[in-house]
Protein backbone atom coordinates (compact mmCIF):
# COMPACT_ATOMS: atom_id res chain seq x y z
CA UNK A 1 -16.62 -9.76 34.81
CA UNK A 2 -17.88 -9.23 31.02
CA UNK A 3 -16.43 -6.87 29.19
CA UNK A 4 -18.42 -4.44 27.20
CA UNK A 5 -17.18 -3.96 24.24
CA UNK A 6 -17.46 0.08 22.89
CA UNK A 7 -14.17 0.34 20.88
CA UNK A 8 -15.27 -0.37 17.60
CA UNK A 9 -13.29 2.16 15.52
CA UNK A 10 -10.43 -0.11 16.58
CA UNK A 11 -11.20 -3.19 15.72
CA UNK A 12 -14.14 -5.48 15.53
CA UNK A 13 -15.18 -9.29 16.27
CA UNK A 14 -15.06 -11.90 13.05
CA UNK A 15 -18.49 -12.44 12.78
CA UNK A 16 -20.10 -16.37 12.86
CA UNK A 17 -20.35 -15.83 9.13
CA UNK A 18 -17.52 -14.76 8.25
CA UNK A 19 -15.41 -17.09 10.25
CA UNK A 20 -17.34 -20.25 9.03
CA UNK A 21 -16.58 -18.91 5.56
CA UNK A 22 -12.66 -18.97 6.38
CA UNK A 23 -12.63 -22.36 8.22
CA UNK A 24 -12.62 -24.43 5.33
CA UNK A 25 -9.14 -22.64 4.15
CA UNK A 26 -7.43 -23.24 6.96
CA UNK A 27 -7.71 -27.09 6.96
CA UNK A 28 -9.52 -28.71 4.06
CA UNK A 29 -9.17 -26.48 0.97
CA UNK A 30 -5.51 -25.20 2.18
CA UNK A 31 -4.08 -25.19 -1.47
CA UNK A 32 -1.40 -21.89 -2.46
CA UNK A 33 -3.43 -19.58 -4.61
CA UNK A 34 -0.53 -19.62 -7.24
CA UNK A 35 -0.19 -23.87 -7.79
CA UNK A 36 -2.00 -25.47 -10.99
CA UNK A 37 -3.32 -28.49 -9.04
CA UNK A 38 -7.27 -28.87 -7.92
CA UNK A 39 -6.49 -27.98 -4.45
CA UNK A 40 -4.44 -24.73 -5.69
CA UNK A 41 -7.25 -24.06 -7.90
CA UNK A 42 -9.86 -24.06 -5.34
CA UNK A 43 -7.92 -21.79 -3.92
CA UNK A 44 -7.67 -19.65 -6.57
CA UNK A 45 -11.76 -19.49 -7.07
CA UNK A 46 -11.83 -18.72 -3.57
CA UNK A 47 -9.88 -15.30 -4.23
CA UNK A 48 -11.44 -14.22 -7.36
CA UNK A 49 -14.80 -14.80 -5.65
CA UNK A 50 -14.06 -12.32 -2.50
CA UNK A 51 -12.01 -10.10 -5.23
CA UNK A 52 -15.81 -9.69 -6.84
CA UNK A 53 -17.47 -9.36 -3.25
CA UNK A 54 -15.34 -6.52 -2.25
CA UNK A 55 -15.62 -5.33 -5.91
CA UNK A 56 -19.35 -4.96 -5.72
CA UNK A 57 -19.46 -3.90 -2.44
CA UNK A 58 -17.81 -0.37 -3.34
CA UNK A 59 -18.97 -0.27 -7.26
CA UNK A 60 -16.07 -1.07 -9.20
CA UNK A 61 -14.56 -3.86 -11.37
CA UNK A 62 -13.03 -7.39 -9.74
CA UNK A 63 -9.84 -6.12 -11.45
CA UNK A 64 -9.58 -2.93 -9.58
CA UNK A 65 -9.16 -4.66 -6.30
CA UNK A 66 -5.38 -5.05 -5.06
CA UNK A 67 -5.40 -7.26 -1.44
CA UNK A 68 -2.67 -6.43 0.75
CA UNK A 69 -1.91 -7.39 4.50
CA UNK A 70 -3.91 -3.96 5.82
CA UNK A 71 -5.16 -0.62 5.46
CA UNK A 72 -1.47 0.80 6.27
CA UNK A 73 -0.05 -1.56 3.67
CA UNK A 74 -2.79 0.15 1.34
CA UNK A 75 -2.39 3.50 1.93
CA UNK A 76 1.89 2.94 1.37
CA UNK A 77 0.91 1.31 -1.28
CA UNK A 78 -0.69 4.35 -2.99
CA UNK A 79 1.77 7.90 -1.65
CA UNK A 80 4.78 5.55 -2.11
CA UNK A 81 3.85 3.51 -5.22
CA UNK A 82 2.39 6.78 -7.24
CA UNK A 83 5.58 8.51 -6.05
CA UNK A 84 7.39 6.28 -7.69
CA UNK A 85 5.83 6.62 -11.11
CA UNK A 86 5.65 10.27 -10.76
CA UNK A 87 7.71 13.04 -11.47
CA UNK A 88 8.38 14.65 -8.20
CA UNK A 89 6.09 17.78 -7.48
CA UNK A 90 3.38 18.34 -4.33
CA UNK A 91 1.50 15.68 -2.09
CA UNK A 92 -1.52 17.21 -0.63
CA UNK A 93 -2.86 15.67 2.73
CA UNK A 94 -5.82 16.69 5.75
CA UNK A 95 -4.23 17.61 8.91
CA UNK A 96 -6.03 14.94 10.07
CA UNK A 97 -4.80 11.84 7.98
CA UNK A 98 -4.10 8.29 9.82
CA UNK A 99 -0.43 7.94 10.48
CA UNK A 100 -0.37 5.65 7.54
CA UNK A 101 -1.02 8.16 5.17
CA UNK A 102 0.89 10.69 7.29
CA UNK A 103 4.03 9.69 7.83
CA UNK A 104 5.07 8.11 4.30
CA UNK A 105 3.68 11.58 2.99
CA UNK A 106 6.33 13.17 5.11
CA UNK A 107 9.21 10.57 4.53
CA UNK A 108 8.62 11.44 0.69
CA UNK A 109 9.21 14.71 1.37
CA UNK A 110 12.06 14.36 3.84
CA UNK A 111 14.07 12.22 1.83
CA UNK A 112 13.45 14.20 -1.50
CA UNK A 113 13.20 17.40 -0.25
CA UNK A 114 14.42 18.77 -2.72
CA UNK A 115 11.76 18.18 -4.82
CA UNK A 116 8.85 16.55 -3.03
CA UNK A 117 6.73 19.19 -0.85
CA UNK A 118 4.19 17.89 1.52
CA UNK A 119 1.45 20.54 1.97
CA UNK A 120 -1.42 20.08 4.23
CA UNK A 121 -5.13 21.26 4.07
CA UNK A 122 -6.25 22.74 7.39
CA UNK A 123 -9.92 21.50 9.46
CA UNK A 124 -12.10 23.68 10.93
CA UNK A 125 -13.38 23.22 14.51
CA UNK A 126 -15.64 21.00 13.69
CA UNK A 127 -12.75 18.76 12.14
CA UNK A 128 -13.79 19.19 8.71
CA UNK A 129 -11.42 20.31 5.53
CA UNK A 130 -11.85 23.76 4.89
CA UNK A 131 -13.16 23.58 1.28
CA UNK A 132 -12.13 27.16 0.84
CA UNK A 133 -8.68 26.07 1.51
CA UNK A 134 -8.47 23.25 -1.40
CA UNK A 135 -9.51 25.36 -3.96
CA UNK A 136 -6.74 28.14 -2.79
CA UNK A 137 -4.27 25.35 -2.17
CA UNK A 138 -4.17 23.27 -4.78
CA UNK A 139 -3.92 26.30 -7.16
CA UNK A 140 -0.72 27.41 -5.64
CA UNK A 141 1.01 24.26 -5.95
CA UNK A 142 1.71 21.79 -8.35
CA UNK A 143 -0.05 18.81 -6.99
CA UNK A 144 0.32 15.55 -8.03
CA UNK A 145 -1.03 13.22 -5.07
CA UNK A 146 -4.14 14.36 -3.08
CA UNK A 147 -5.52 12.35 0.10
CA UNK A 148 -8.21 13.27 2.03
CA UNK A 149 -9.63 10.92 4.28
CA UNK A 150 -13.67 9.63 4.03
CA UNK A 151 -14.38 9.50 7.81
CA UNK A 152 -12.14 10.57 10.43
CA UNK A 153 -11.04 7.47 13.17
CA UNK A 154 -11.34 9.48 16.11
CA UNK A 155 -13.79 12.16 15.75
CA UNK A 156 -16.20 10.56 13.15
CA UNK A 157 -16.44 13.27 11.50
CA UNK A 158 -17.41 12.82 7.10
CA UNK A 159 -15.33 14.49 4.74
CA UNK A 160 -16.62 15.83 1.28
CA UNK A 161 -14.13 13.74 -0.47
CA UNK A 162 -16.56 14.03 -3.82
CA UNK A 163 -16.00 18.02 -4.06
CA UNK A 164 -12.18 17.83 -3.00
CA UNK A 165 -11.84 15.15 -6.11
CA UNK A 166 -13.63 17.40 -8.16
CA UNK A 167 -11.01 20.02 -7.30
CA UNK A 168 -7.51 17.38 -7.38
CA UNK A 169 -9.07 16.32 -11.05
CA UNK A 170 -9.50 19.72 -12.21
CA UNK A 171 -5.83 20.37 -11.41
CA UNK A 172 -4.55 16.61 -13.40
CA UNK A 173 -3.56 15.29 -9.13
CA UNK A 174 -4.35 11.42 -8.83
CA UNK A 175 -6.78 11.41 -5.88
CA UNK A 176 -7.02 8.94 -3.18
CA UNK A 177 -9.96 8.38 -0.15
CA UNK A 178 -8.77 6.39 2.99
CA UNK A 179 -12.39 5.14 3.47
CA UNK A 180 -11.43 2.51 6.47
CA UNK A 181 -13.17 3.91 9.30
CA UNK A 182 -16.43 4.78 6.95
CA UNK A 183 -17.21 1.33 4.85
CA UNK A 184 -19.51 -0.82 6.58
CA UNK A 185 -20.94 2.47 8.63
CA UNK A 186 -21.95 4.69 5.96
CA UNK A 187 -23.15 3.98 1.73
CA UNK A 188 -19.46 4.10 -0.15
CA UNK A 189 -19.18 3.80 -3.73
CA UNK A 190 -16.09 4.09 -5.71
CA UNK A 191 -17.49 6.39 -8.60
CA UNK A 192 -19.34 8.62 -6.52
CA UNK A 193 -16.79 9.74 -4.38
CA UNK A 194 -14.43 10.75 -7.91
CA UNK A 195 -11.37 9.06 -6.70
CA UNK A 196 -8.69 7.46 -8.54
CA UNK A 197 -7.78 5.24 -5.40
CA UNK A 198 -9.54 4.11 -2.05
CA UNK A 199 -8.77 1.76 1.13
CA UNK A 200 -10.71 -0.76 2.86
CA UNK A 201 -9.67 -3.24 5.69
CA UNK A 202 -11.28 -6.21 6.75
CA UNK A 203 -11.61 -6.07 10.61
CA UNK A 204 -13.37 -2.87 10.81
CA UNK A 205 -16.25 -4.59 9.23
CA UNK A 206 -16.32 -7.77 11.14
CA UNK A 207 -13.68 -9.80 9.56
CA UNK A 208 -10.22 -11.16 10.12
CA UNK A 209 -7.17 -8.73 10.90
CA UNK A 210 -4.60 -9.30 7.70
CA UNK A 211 -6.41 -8.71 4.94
CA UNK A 212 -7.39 -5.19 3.23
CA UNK A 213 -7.49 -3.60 -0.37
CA UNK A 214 -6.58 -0.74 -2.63
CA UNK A 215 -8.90 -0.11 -4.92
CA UNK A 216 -7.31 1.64 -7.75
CA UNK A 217 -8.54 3.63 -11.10
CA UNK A 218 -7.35 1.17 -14.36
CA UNK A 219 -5.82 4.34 -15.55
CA UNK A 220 -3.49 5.30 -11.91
CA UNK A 221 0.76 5.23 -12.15
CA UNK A 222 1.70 3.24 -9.70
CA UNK A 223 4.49 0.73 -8.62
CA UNK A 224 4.95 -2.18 -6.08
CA UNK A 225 6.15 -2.00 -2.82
CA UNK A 226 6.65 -5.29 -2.55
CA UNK A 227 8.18 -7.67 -5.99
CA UNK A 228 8.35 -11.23 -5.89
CA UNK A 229 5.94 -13.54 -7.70
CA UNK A 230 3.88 -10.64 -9.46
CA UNK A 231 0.37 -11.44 -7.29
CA UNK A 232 -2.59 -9.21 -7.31
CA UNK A 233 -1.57 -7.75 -11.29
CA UNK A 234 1.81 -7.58 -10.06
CA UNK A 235 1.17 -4.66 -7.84
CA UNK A 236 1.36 -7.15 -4.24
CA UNK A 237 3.69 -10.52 -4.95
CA UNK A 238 3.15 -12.72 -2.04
CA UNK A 239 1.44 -15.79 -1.74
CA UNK A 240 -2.01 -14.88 -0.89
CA UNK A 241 -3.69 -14.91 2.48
CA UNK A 242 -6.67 -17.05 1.17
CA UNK A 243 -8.80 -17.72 4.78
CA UNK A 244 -7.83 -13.87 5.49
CA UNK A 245 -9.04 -12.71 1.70
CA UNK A 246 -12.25 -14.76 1.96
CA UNK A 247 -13.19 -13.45 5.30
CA UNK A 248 -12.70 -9.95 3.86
CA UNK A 249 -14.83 -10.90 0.81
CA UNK A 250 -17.48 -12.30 3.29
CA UNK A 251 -17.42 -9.47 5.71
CA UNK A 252 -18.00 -6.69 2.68
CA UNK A 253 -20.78 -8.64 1.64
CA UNK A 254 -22.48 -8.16 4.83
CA UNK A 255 -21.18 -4.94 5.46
CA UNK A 256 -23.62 -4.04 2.53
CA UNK A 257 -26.29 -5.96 3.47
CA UNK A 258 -26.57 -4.40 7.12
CA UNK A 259 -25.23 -0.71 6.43
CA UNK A 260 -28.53 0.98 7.00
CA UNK A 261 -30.07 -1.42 10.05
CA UNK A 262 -26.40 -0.64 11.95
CA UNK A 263 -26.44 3.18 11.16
CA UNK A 264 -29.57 3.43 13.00
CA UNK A 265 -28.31 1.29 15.34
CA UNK A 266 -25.58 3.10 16.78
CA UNK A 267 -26.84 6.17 15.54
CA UNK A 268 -29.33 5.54 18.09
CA UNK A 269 -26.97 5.08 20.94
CA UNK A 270 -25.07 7.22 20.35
CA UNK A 271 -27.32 10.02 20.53
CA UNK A 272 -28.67 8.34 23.94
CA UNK A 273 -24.64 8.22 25.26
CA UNK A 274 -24.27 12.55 24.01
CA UNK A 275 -27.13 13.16 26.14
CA UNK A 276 -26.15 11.75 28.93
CA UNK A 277 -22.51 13.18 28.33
CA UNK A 278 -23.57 16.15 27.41
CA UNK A 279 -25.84 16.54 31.08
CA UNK A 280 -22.65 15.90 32.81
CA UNK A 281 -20.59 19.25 31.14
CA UNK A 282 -19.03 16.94 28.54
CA UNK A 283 -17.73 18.36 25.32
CA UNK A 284 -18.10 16.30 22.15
CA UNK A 285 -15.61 17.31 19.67
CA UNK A 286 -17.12 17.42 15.68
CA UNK A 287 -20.66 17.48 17.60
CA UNK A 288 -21.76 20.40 14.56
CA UNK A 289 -20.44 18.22 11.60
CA UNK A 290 -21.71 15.33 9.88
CA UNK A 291 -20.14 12.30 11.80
CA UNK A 292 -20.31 7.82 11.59
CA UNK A 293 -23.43 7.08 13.99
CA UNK A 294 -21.15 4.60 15.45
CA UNK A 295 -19.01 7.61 17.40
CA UNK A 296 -18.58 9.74 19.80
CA UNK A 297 -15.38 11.70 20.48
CA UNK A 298 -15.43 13.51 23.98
CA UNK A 299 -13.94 14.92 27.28
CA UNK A 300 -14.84 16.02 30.47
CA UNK A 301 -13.06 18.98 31.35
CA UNK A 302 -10.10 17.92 34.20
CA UNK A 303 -10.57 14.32 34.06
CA UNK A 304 -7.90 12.80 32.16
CA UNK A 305 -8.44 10.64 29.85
CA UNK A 306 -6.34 8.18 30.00
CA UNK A 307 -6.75 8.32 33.71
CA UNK A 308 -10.75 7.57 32.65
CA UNK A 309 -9.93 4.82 30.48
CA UNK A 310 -8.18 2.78 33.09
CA UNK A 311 -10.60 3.07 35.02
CA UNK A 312 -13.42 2.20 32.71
CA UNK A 313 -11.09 -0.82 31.73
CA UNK A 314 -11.50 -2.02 35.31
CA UNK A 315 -14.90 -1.46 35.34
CA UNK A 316 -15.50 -3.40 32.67
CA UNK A 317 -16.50 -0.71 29.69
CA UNK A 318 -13.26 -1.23 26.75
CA UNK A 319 -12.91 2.39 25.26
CA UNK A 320 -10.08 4.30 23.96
CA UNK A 321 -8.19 7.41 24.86
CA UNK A 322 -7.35 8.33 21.01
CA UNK A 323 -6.28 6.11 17.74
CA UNK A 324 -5.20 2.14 18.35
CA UNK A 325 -2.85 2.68 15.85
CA UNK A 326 -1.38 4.95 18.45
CA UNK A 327 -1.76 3.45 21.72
CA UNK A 328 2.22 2.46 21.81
CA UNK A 329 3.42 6.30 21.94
CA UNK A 330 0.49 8.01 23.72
CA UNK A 331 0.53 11.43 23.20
CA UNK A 332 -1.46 14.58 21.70
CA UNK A 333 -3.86 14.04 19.31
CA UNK A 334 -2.72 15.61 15.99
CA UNK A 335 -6.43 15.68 14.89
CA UNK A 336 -7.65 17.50 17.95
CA UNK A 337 -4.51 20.11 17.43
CA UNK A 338 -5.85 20.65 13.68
CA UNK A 339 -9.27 21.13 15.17
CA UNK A 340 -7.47 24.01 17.71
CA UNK A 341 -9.09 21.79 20.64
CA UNK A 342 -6.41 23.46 23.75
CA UNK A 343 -3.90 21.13 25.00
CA UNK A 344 -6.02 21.23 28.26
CA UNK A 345 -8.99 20.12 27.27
CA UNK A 346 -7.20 17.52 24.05
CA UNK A 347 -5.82 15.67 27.23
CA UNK A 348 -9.23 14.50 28.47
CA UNK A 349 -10.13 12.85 24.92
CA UNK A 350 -12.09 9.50 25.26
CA UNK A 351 -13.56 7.63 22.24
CA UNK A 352 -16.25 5.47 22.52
CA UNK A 353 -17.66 3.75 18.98
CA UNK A 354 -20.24 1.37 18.61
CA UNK A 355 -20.83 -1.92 16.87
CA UNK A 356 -23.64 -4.45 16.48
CA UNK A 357 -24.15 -5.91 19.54
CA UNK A 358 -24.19 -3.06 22.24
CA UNK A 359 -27.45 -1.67 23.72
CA UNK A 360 -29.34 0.93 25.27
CA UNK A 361 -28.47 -1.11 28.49
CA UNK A 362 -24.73 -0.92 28.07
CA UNK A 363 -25.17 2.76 27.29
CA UNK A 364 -27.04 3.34 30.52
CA UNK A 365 -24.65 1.32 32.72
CA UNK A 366 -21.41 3.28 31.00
CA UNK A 367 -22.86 7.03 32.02
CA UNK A 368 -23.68 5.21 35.50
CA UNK A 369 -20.12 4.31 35.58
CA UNK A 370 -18.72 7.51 34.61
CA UNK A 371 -20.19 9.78 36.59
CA UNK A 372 -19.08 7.53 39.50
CA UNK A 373 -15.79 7.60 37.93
CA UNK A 374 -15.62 11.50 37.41
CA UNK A 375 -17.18 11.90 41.24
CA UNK A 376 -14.45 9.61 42.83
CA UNK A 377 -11.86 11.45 40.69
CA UNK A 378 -12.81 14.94 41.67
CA UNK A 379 -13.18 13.59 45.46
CA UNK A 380 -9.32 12.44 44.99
CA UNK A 381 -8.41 15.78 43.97
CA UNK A 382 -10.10 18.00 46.33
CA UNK A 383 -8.48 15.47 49.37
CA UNK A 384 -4.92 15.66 47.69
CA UNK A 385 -5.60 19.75 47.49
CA UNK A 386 -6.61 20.28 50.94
């Protein structure tokens, strides 16, 4: 049985491209970034060129562009590294951050906390940062760090990141975007957005897992995590991933190239998918707010999700209950408890986000499935409550 493939948000397929692009790194032109002879040196050119390809995909200069091994390496890179130049004062975060942001936000403050304080800025129920709250917040505090997310992972949903930056300058915080889930589904530029710091990752836009990028203001304190050789300006030693970087490079090139075409796209689908959802009593959480065309957050109302996933799995749709990054502890979804979604109803959370190569087809074969799904289901439970 094919699998259909509707978990986008987690990872993505290396596209033909992109891979053919790598292959020659693995083999023929296998030379360490960091060696003086012609086979280093290729090497070498092959970085700098995907250092400019990433650089011009987001508006900024080659040198602004740190690789690292991921977008969690990225984000540490950026609450622990400013930390570290910084006298202690107040990291600002969503409610809704990735883990990766999260919880070396909260091990700052844990470990100093005497003089680190984590505060948070609260989401409506739409899942979108109360811009009232910012203002109020970041004037009552003495913020140094600020990090607001571009597009949520789970519900979609866009953030003004622009107008939050406007606020974090205003107040002298360094300002950071963790645009992972929104390059390569929605226009991102570096200077638009106002932020000192941003991070990408390569398989969210069709290329190879282990390679990702902080892109960082000239002017932002910051330190390694990691020391060693003094790679990427010193701020990432390591030898470099050089099939992994050129992929990236590669996959931000056509990120930009298909933006639009795959917003409307999925955009397209997905609006087909609500409608059927929606016929069937579904609720789609951030339905009101400005979301990625790619996804759709929902649950139908006593049908677990997890208990929906498995059996989508079997029927051969791959979707998610929640975050990837979160699959190995299962549990409640922070983001729907910020959005004051009840425990009840947070329980029956499935994701479903879109990529290239689904269809209207697929789409119409998945609400097939689940209402045959949700019928069996609710036949199981009337039986086992006779």
């Amino acid at each position: 049985m094919t699998q259909v493939y509707f978990d986008h948000n987690a990872t993505t397929a290396v596209d033909d491209a992109v891979l053919e692009a790598m292959l020659p790194y693995f083999r023929e032109s296998y030379g360490n970034a960091s060696s003086g002879h012609s086979l280093g040196l290729a090497a070498r050119r092959a970085v700098n060129l995907a250092r400019e390809q990433v650089a011009q995909a987001v508006g900024v200069k080659p040198a602004q562009v740190i690789f690292t091994s991921g977008g969690s390496e990225a984000n540490n890179l950026f609450i622990r590294g400013v930390a570290e130049s910084l006298k202690p004062a107040a990291v600002v975060i969503s409610a809704i951050e990735h883990p990766c942001i999260r919880r070396p936000a909260e091990e700052l403050a844990r470990k100093r906390s005497e003089q680190w304080q984590l505060h948070q800025l609260a989401v409506d129920a739409s899942g979108e940062i109360n811009m009232a709250e910012v203002a109020t917040l970041l004037a009552g505090v003495k913020p140094v760090m600020v990090s607001a997310m571009l597009a949520n992972n789970e519900t979609g949903v866009i953030q003004a990141v622009a107008p939050i930056a406007d606020v974090a300058r205003a107040h002298g915080a360094w300002m950071h975007t963790d645009a992972v889930q929104a390059f390569g589904k929605i226009p991102v530029d570096f200077r638009e957005l106002g932020v000192h710091a941003m991070t990408l990752s390569a398989h969210k836009i069709y290329g190879p897992k282990g390679a990702a990028a902080l892109i960082i203001d000239p002017r932002l304190p910051i330190k390694p995590l990691i020391y060693g050789g003094g790679q990427e300006e010193g701020l990432r030693s390591g030898t470099e991933n050089v099939p992994a970087i050129v992929g990236f490079g590669a996959a931000c090139e056509l990120a930009v190239s298909r933006v639009e075409a795959l917003a409307a796209h999925t955009g397209a689908l997905r609006e087909h998918l609500e409608q059927g959802l929606l016929a069937m009593g579904a609720t789609v959480f951030g339905q009101g707010a400005a979301r990625l065309p790619n996804t759709c957050y929902f649950a139908l109302p006593g049908i677990e999700g997890d208990t929906l996933v498995v059996r989508l799995d079997k029927a051969g749709f791959a979707v998610a209950s929640g975050a990837a990054c979160s699959s190995a502890t299962p549990g409640k979804s922070h983001v729907l408890e910020a959005m004051h979604v009840t425990p009840v109803l947070a329980r029956c959370a499935v994701r479903v986000s879109f990529g290239a190569g689904n269809t209207i087809a697929e789409v119409d074969a998945f609400l097939a499935t689940v209402q045959r799904v949700v019928d069996q289901l609710k036949s199981m439970s009337v039986v086992l409550g006779a």
